[in-house]
Protein backbone atom coordinates (compact mmCIF):
# COMPACT_ATOMS: atom_id res chain seq x y z
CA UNK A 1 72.34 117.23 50.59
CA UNK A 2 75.34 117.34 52.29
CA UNK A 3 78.02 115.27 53.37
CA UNK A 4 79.88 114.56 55.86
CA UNK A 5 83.39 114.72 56.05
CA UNK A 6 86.08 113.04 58.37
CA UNK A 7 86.53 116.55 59.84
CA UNK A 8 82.14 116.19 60.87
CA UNK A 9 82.97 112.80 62.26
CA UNK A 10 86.20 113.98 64.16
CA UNK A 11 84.02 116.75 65.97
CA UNK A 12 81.26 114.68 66.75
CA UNK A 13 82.95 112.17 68.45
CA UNK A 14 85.04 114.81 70.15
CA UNK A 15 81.77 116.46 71.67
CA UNK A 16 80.58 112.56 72.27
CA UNK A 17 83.43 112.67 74.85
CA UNK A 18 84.11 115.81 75.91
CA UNK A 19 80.66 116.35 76.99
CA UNK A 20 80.16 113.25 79.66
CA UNK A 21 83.40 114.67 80.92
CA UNK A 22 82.04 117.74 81.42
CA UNK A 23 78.72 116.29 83.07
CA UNK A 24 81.62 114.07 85.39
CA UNK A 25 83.54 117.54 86.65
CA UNK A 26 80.57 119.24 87.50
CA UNK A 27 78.57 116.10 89.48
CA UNK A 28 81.73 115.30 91.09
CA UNK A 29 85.30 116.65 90.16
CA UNK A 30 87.00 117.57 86.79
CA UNK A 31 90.30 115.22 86.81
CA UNK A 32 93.11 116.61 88.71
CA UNK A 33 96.41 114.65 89.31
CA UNK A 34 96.73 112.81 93.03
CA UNK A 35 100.19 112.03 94.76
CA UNK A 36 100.78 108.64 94.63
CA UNK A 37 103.05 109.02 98.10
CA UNK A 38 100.53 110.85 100.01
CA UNK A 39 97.79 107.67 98.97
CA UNK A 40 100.28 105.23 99.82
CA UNK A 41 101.05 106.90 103.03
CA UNK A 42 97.03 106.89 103.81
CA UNK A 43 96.91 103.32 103.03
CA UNK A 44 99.82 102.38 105.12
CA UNK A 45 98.15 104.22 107.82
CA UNK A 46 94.81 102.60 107.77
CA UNK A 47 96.95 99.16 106.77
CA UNK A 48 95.09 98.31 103.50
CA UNK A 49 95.95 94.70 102.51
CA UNK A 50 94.61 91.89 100.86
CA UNK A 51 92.17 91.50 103.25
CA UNK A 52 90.60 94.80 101.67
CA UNK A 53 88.01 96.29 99.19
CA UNK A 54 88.87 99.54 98.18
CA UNK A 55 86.68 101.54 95.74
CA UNK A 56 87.49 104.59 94.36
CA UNK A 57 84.87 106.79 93.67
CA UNK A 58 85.85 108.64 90.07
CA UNK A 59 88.96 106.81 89.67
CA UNK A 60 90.28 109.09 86.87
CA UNK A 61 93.73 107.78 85.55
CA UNK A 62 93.90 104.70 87.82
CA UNK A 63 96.63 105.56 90.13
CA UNK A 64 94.97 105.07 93.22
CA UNK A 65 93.26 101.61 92.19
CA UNK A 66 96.68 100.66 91.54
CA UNK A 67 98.35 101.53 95.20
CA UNK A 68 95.27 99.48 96.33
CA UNK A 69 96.25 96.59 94.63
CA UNK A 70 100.07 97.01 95.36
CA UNK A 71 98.85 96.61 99.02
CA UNK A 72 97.02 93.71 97.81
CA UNK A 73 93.82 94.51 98.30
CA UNK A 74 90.61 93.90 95.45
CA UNK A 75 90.20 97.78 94.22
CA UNK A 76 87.27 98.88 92.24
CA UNK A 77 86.92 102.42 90.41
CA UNK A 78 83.73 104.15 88.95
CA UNK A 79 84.46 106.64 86.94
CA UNK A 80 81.70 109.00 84.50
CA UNK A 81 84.26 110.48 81.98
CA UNK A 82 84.71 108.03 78.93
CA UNK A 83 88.44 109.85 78.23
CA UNK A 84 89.71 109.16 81.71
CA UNK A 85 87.99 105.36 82.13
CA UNK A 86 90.11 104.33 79.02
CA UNK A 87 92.87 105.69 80.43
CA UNK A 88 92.25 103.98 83.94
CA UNK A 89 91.17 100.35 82.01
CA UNK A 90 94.76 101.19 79.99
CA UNK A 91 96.71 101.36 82.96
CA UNK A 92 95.14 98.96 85.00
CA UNK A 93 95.66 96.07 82.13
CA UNK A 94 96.45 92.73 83.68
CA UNK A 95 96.80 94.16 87.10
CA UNK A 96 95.05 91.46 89.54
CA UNK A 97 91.88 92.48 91.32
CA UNK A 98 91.36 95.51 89.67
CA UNK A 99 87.82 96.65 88.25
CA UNK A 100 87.21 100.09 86.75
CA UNK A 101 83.74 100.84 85.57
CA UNK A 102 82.40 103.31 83.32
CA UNK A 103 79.53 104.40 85.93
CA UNK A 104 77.90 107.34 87.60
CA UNK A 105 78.80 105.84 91.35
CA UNK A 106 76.05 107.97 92.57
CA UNK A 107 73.50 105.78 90.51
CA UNK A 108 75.39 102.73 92.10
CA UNK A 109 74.81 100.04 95.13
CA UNK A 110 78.98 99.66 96.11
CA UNK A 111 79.69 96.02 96.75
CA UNK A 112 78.86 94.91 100.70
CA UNK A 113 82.52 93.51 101.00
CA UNK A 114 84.18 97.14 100.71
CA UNK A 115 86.27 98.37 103.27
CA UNK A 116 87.47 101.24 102.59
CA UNK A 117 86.56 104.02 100.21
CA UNK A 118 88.60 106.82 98.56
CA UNK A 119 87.48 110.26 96.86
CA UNK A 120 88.97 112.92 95.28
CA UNK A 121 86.13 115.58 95.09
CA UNK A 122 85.67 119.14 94.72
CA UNK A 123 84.03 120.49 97.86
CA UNK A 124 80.65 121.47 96.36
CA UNK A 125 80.11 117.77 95.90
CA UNK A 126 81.28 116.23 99.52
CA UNK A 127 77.51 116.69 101.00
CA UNK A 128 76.25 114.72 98.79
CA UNK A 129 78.72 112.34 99.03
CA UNK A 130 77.92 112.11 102.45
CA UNK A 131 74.28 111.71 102.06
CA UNK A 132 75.06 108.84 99.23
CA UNK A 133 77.23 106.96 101.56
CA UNK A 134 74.31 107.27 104.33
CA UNK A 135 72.19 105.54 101.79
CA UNK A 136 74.48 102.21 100.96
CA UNK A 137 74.73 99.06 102.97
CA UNK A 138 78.25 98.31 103.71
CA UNK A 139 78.65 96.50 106.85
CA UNK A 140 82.75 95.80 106.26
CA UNK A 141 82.96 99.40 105.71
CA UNK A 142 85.76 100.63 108.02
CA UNK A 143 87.42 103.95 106.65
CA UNK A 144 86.45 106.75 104.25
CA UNK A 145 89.92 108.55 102.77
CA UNK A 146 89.51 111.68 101.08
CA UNK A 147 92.18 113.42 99.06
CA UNK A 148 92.44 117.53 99.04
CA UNK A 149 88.92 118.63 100.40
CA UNK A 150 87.44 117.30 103.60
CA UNK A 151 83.97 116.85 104.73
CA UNK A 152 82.78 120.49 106.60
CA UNK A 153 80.90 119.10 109.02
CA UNK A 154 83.14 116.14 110.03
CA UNK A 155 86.74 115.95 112.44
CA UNK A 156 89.23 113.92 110.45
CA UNK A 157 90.52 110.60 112.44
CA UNK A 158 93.99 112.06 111.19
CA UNK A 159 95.41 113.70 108.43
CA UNK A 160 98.21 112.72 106.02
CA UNK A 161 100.40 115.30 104.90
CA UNK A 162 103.75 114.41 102.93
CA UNK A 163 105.72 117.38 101.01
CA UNK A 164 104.22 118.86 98.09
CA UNK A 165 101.17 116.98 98.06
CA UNK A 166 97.66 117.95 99.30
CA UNK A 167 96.54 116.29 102.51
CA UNK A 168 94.50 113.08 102.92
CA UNK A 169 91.72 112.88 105.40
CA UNK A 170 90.98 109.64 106.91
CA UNK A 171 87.68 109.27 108.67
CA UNK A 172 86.04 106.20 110.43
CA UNK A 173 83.52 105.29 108.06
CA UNK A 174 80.83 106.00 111.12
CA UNK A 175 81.47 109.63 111.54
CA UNK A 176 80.38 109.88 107.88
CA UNK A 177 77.49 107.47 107.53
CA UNK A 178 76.53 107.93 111.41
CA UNK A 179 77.27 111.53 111.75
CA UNK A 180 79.52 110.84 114.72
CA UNK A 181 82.06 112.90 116.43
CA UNK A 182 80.34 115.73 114.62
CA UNK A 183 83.19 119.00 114.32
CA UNK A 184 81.10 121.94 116.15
């Protein structure tokens, strides 16, 4: 019989996060850093207050639930990788009206009150988004903001750019869920 050591134990806790961070980056994204003044600048655009729910769909490290909230709005994140919610539940500590969930969103109903939501996914992954956004009931939804990658098949509202950040794409939440104003 063997035993195991604390190096067994190290390991196997490693792989027991390491590997639903691995499932999170291929479903959706692997965690990349986002600009916190090319977020702001989105929000500002779209005026995100504390009249607003903003979700962020695979918050990562928190940041962008915490712009939400510093425009007062209620922010809620989902996010699949165990390493990065702890890091999003550490930063977020305290902070009013935030929510970060350890969650596959795409196995979630999002809360009927939000009003905006915000994604930073690779490309592979934004017709699906699309299609999982089609399939949620979100009346107050008014604006879907994507960081780095747009949607293919949809023309952008507008388009944040600030220096040495990626852009932001800001689309009326019924060219995505509607398929309106369809790019040819």
């Amino acid at each position: 019989a063997s035993t195991m050591t604390t190096w067994h134990y190290f390991l196997l806790i490693s792989l027991g996060l390491l590997i639903p961070t691995a499932y999170a980056a291929k479903i959706g994204a692997p965690w990349a850093p986002t600009r916190k003044k090319a977020i702001k600048s989105a929000f500002d655009r779209i005026d995100i207050s504390k009249d607003d729910v903003v979700i962020d769909l695979g918050a990562g490290d928190g940041k962008t639930l915490l712009i939400a909230a510093e425009h007062g709005a209620k922010a809620i994140g989902y996010e699949l990788s165990q390493i990065m919610w702890l890091v999003a539940k550490l930063r977020t500590i305290g902070k009013k009206g935030i929510r970060v969930r350890l969650n596959n969103f795409y196995k979630q109903t999002l809360p009927k009150e939000t009003t905006a939501i915000f994604a930073f996914l690779v490309p592979d992954t934004m017709p699906r988004l699309k299609k999982y956004l089609a399939t949620q009931s979100l009346p107050n939804l008014e604006y879907v903001v994507i960081y780095a990658f747009p949607f293919q098949d949809v023309q952008a509202l507008t388009i944040v750019r600030e220096n040495n950040c990626a852009p932001v794409y800001i689309y009326h939440a019924r060219q995505i869920i509607e398929g309106e104003d369809q790019a040819s």
